[in-house]
Protein backbone atom coordinates (compact mmCIF):
# COMPACT_ATOMS: atom_id res chain seq x y z
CA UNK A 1 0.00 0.00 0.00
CA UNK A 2 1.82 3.52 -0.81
CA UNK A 3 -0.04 7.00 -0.28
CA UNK A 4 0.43 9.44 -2.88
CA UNK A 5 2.02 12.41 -2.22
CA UNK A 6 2.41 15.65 -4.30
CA UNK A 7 5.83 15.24 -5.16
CA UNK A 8 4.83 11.62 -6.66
CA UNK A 9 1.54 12.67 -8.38
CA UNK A 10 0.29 10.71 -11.13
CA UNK A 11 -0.05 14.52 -12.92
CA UNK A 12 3.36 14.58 -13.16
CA UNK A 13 3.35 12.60 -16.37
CA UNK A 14 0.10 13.59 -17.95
CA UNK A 15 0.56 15.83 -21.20
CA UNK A 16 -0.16 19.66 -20.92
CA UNK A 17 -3.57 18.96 -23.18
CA UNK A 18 -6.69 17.12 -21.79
CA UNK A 19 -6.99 13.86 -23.49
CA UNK A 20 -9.54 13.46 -26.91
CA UNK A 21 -12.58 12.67 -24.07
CA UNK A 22 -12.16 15.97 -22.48
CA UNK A 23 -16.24 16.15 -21.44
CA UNK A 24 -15.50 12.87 -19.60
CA UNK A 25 -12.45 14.41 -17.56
CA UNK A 26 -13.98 17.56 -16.43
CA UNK A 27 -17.55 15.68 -15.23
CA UNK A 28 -15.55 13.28 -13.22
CA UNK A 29 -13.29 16.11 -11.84
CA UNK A 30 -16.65 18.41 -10.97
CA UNK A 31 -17.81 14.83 -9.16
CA UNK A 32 -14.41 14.41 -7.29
CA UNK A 33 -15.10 18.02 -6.05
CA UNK A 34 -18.36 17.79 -4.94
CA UNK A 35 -17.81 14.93 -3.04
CA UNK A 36 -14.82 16.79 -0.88
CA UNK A 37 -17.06 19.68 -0.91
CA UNK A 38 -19.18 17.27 1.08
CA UNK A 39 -16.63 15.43 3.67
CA UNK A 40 -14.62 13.36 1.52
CA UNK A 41 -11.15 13.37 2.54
CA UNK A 42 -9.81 9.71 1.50
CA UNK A 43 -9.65 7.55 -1.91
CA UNK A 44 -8.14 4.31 -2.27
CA UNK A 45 -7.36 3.36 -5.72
CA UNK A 46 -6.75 -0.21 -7.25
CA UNK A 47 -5.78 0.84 -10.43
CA UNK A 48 -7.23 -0.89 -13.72
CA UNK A 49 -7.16 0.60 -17.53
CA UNK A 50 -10.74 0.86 -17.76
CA UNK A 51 -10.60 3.12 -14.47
CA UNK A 52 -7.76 5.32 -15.77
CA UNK A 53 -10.06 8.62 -16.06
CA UNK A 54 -11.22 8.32 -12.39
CA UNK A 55 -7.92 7.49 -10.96
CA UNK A 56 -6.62 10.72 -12.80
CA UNK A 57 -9.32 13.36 -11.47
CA UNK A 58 -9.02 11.79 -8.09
CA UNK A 59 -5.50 11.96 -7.73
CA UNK A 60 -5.85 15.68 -9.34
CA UNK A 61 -7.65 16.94 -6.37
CA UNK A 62 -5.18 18.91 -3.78
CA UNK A 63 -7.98 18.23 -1.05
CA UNK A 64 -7.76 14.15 -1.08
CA UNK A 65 -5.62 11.90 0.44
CA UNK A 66 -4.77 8.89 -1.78
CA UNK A 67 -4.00 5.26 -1.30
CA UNK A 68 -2.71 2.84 -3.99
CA UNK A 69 -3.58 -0.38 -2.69
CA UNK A 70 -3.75 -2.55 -5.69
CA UNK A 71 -5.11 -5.90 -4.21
CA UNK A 72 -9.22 -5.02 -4.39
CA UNK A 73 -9.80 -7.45 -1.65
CA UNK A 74 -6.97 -5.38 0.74
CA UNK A 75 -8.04 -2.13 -0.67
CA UNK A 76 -11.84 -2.26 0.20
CA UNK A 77 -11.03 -3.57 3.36
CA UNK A 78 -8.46 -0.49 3.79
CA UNK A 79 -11.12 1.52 3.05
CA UNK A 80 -13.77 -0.12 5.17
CA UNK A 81 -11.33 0.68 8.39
CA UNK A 82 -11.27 4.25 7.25
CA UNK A 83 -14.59 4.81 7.05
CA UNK A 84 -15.13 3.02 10.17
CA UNK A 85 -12.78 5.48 12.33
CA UNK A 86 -13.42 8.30 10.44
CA UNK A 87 -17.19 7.87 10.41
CA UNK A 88 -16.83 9.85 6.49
CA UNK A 89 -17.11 7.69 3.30
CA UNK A 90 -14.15 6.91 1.86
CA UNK A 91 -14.35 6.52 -1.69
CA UNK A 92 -12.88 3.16 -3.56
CA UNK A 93 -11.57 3.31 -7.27
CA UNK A 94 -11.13 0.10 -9.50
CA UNK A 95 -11.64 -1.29 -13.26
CA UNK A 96 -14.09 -3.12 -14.73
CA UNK A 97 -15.31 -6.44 -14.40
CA UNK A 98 -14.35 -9.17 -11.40
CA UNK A 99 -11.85 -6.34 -10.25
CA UNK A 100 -15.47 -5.24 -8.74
CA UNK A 101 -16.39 -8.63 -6.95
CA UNK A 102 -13.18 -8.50 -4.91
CA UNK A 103 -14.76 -5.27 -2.99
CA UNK A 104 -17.78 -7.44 -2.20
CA UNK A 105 -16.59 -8.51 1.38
CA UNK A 106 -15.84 -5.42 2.67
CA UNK A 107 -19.21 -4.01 1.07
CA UNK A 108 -21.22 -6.76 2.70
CA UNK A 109 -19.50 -5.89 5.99
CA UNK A 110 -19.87 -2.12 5.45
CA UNK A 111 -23.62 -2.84 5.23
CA UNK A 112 -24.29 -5.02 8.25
CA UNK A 113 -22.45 -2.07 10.03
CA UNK A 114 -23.45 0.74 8.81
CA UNK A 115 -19.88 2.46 7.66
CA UNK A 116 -20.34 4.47 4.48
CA UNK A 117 -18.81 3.90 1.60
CA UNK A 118 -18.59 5.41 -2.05
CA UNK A 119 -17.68 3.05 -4.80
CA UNK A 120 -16.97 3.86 -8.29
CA UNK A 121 -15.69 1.08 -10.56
CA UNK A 122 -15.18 1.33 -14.17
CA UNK A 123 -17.03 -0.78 -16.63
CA UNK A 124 -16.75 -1.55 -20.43
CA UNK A 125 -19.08 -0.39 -22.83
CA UNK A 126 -22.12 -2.54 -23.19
CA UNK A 127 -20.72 -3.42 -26.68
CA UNK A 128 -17.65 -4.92 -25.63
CA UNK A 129 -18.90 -6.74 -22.24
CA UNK A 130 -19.32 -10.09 -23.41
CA UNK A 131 -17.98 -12.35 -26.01
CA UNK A 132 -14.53 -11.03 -26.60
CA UNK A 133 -12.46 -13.35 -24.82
CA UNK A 134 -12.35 -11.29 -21.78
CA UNK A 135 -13.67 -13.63 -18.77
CA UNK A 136 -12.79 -11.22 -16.06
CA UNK A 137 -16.11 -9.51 -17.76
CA UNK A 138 -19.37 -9.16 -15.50
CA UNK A 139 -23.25 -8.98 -16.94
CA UNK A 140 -24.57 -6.31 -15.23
CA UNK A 141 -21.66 -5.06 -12.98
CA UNK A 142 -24.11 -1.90 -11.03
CA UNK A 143 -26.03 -4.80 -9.90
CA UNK A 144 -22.98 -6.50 -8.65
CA UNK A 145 -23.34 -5.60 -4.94
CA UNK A 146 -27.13 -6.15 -4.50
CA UNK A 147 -29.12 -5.73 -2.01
CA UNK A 148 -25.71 -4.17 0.12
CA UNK A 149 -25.73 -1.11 -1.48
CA UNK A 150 -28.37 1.93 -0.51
CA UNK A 151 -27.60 3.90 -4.60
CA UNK A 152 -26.09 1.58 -7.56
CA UNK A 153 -26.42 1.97 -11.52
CA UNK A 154 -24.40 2.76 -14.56
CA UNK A 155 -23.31 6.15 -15.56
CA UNK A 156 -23.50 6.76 -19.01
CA UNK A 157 -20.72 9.45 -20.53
CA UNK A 158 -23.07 11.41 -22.50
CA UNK A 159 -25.45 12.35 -19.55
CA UNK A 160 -23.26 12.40 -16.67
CA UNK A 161 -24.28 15.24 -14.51
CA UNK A 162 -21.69 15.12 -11.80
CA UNK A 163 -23.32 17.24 -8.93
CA UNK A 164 -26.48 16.23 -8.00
CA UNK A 165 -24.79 12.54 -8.54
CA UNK A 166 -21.97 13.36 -6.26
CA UNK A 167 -24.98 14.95 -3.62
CA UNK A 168 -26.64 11.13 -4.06
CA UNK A 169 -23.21 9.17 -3.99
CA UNK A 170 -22.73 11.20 -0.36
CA UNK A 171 -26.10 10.71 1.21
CA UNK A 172 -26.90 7.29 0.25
CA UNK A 173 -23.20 6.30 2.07
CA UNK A 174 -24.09 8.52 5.19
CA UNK A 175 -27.75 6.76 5.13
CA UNK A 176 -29.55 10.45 4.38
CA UNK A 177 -33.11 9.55 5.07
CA UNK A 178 -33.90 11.66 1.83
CA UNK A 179 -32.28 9.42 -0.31
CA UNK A 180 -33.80 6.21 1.75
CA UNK A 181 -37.31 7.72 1.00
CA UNK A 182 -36.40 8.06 -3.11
């Protein structure tokens, strides 16, 4: 496990230019800052390919502490114990697919306990989730968790309105009785 710091930012090596899905970038960096804006202070990352865009805008925001924990099992659990002492979600990051399932655990615990947590995990678009030879894939990955979670469902790129998502994300983990009542 290794925390980032800002003289070993992942920014460091990004070009000077926002990358060809610059729409994408700026949505998930207006989410990142909404949810500090709201309490956030930790992310642990298990970085994937598929996740590259979130790990970038979270590790882009000055107010977050980041964790590289690249076993999903040991990083949800990481997160879990953060959350628990803290009493704040902490927000996991990982890539599509199985990647997902190793969080499970921790997520099941989280919601017998009632610690919040904020999950975002990448996913592949519908039209390459099954049948390419990719068996890590998972039918239906924002219905992975179940029953566990209080807010779960795919976000599509072109209608990604990161605030009021961010304002969900936050008070389904904190059990909002607004959001229970939705």
């Amino acid at each position: 496990m290794t925390q980032s710091s800002p003289e070993s930012s992942l920014n460091e090596s990004l070009p000077n230019e926002l990358p060809p899905n610059e729409s994408l970038y700026k949505s998930i960096t207006e989410f990142v800052a909404r949810l500090t804006a709201r309490g956030v202070t930790d992310v642990v990352i298990s970085p994937g390919s598929r996740s590259t865009p979130l790990t970038l805008c979270f590790d882009a925001n000055p107010r977050l502490r980041k964790w590289v924990v690249v076993d999903e099992r040991s990083a949800a659990f990481f997160a879990l114990g953060m959350s628990r002492d803290s009493g704040q979600p902490t927000v996991l990051v990982c890539t599509s697919g199985t990647a997902g399932a190793h969080y499970l655990p921790a997520v099941l615990e989280a919601s017998n306990s009632g610690v919040p947590l904020i999950i975002c995990t990448a996913d592949r678009p519908a039209e390459l989730s099954q049948g390419w030879g990719a068996p890590q894939t998972i039918k239906n990955q924002s219905e992975l968790y179940g029953a566990a979670v209080v807010l779960s469902g795919a976000v599509e790129t072109d209608d990604f309105e990161p605030a009021p998502l961010a304002d969900f994300a936050y008070e389904a983990a904190v059990g909002s009785s607004d959001v229970m009542d939705s």
